[in-house]
Protein backbone atom coordinates (compact mmCIF):
# COMPACT_ATOMS: atom_id res chain seq x y z
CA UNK A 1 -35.72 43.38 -69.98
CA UNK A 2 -34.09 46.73 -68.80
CA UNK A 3 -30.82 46.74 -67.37
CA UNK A 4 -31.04 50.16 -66.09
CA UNK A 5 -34.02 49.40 -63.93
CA UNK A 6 -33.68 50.40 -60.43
CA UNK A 7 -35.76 46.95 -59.17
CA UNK A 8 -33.86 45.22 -61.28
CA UNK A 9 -30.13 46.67 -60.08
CA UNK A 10 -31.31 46.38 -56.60
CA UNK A 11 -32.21 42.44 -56.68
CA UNK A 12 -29.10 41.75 -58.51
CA UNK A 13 -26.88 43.36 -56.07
CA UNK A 14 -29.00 41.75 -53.08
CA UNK A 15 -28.93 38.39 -54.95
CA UNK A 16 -25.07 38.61 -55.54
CA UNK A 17 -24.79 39.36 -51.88
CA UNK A 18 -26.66 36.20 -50.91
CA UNK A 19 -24.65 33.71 -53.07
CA UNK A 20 -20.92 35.73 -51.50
CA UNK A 21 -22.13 35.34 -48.27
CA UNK A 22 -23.58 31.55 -48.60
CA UNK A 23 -20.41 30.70 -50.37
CA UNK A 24 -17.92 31.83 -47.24
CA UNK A 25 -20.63 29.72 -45.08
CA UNK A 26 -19.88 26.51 -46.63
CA UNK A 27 -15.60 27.39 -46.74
CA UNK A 28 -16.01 28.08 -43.10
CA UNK A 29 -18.31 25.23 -42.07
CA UNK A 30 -16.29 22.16 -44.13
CA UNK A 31 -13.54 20.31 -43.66
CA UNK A 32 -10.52 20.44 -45.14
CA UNK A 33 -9.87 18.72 -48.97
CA UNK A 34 -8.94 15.48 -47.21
CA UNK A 35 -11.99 15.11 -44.99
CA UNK A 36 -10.70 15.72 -41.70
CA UNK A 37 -12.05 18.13 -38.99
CA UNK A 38 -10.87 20.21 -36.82
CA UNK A 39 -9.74 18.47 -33.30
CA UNK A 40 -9.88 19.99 -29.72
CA UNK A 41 -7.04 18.31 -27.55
CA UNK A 42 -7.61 17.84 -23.28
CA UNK A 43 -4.72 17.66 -21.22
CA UNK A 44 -4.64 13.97 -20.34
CA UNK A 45 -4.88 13.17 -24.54
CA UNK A 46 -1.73 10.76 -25.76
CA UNK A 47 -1.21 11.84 -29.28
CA UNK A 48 0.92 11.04 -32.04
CA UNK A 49 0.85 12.73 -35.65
CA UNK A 50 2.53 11.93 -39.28
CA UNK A 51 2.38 15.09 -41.16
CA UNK A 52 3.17 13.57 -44.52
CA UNK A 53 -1.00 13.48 -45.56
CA UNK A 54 -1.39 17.08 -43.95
CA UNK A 55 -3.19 19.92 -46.64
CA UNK A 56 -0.83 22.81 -45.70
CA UNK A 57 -3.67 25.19 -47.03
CA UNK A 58 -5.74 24.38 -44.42
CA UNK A 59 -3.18 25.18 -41.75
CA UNK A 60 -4.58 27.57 -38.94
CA UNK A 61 -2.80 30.42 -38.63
CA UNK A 62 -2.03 32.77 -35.41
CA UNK A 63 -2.65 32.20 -31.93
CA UNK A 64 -3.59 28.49 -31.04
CA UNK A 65 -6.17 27.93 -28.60
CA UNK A 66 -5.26 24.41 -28.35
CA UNK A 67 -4.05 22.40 -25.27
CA UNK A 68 -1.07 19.94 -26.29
CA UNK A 69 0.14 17.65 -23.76
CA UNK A 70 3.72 17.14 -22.85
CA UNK A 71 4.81 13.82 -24.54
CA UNK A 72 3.21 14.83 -27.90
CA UNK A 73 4.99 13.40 -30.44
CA UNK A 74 4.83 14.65 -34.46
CA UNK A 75 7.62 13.06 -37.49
CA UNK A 76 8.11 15.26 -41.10
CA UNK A 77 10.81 17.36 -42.41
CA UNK A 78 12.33 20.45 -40.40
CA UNK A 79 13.39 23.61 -42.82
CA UNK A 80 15.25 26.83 -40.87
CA UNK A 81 15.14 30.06 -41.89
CA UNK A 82 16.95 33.55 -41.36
CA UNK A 83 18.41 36.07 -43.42
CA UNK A 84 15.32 38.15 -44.12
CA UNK A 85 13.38 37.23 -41.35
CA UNK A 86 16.25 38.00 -38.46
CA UNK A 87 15.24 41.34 -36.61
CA UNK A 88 11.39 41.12 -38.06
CA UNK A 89 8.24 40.81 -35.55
CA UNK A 90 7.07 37.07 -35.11
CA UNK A 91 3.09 35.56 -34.41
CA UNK A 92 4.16 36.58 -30.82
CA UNK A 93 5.27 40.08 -31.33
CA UNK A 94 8.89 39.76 -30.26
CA UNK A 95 11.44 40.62 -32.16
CA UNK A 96 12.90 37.15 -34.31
CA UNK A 97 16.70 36.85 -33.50
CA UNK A 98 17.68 34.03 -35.74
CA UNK A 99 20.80 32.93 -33.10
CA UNK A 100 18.14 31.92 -30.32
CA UNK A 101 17.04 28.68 -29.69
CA UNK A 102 13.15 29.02 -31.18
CA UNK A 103 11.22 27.56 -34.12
CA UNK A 104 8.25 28.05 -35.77
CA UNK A 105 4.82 25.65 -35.75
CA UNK A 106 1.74 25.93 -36.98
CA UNK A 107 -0.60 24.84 -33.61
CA UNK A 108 1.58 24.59 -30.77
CA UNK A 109 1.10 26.84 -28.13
CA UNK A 110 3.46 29.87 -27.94
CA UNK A 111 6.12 29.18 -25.27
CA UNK A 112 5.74 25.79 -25.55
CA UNK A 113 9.77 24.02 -25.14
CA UNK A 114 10.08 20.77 -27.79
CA UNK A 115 12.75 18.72 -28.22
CA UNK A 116 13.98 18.48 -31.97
CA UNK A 117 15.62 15.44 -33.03
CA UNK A 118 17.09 15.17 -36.26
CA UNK A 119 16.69 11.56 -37.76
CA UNK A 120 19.77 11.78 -40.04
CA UNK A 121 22.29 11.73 -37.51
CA UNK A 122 20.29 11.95 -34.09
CA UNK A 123 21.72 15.43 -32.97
CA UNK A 124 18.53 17.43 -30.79
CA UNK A 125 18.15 20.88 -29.79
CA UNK A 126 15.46 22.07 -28.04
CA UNK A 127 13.86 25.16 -28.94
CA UNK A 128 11.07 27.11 -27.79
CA UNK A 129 7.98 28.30 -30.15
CA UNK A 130 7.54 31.67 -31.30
CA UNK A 131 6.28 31.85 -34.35
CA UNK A 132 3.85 29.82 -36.86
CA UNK A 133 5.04 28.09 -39.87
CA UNK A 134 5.95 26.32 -41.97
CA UNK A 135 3.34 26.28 -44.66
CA UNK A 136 5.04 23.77 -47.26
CA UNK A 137 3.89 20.59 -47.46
CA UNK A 138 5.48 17.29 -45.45
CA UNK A 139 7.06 20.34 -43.01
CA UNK A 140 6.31 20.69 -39.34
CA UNK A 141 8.66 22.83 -38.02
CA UNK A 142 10.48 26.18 -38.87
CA UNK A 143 13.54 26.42 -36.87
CA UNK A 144 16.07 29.23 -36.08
CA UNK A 145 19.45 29.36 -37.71
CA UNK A 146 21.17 28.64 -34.30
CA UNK A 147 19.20 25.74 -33.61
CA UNK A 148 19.90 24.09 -37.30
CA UNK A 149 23.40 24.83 -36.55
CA UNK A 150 23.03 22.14 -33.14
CA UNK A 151 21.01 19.64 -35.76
CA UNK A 152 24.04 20.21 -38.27
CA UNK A 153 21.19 20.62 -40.88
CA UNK A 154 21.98 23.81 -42.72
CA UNK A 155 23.97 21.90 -45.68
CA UNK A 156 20.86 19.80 -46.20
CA UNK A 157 18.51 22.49 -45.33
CA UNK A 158 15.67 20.42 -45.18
CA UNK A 159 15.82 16.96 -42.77
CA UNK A 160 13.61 14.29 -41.60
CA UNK A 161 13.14 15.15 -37.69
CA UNK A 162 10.72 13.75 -34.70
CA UNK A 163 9.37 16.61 -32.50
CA UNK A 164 8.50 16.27 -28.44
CA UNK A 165 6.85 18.90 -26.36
CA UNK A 166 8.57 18.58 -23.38
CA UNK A 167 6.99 22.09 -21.43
């Protein structure tokens, strides 16, 4: 068979097309590696998450469209960051200041106030979401320098916490 056929170029390309574009169909369409699928919260929901069996690399990322009540209630490991970060734009667009009182998540709304308690020693803060993060495993929440300065984490750098949205 000719390789240099026209017919024959033309089906290959079409048939390589086919199999790209029925491969992103399926990645789109499943669930994550762990079997779960995506959930749609109402207001009046009563939730209450572990995130140590969470598959970080099927964390959505950007703007959530999800509703999450006050009184939602998540446990895992807080981590803070700063440094290279302070002074560049967040998932909102401002401007990240690493001495205000804000954190990073991966779903909760922008704006949205939670309380952070950390487990170690039961110091809270609470801090309002600006960003989306963390994307390590067993972590919920990316928190500002200033507001791992109130949790007296920055030693540890990484500590057990319980979030609450309160707003």
């Amino acid at each position: 068979m000719k390789t240099n056929n026209p017919l024959f170029r033309f089906a290959f390309i079409v048939a390589l097309a086919l199999g790209l574009i029925a491969a992103e169909a399926k990645s789109t369409t499943s669930s994550n590696s762990k079997g779960f699928a995506p959930v749609k919260f109402n207001e009046s929901a009563s939730l209450s998450s572990d995130s140590d069996d969470e598959d970080d690399d099927d964390a959505p990322r950007g703007k959530s469209t999800v509703k999450i009540p006050v009184g939602f209630t998540q446990r895992g490991e807080a981590s803070y960051y700063g440094g290279y970060w302070n002074g560049r734009k967040t998932a909102t667009g401002e401007i990240y200041n690493q001495m205000t009182l804000t954190a990073a998540h991966k779903t909760l709304p922008f704006n949205s106030r939670v309380k952070v308690r950390n487990l170690v020693n039961n110091k809270e803060v609470v801090v309002r979401i600006n960003n989306r993060g963390p994307y390590r495993k067993g972590r919920i929440i990316d928190l500002s320098v200033a507001a791992a300065n109130k949790l007296d984490m920055r030693n540890a750098g990484v500590v057990p916490v319980e979030i609450v949205v309160i707003q």
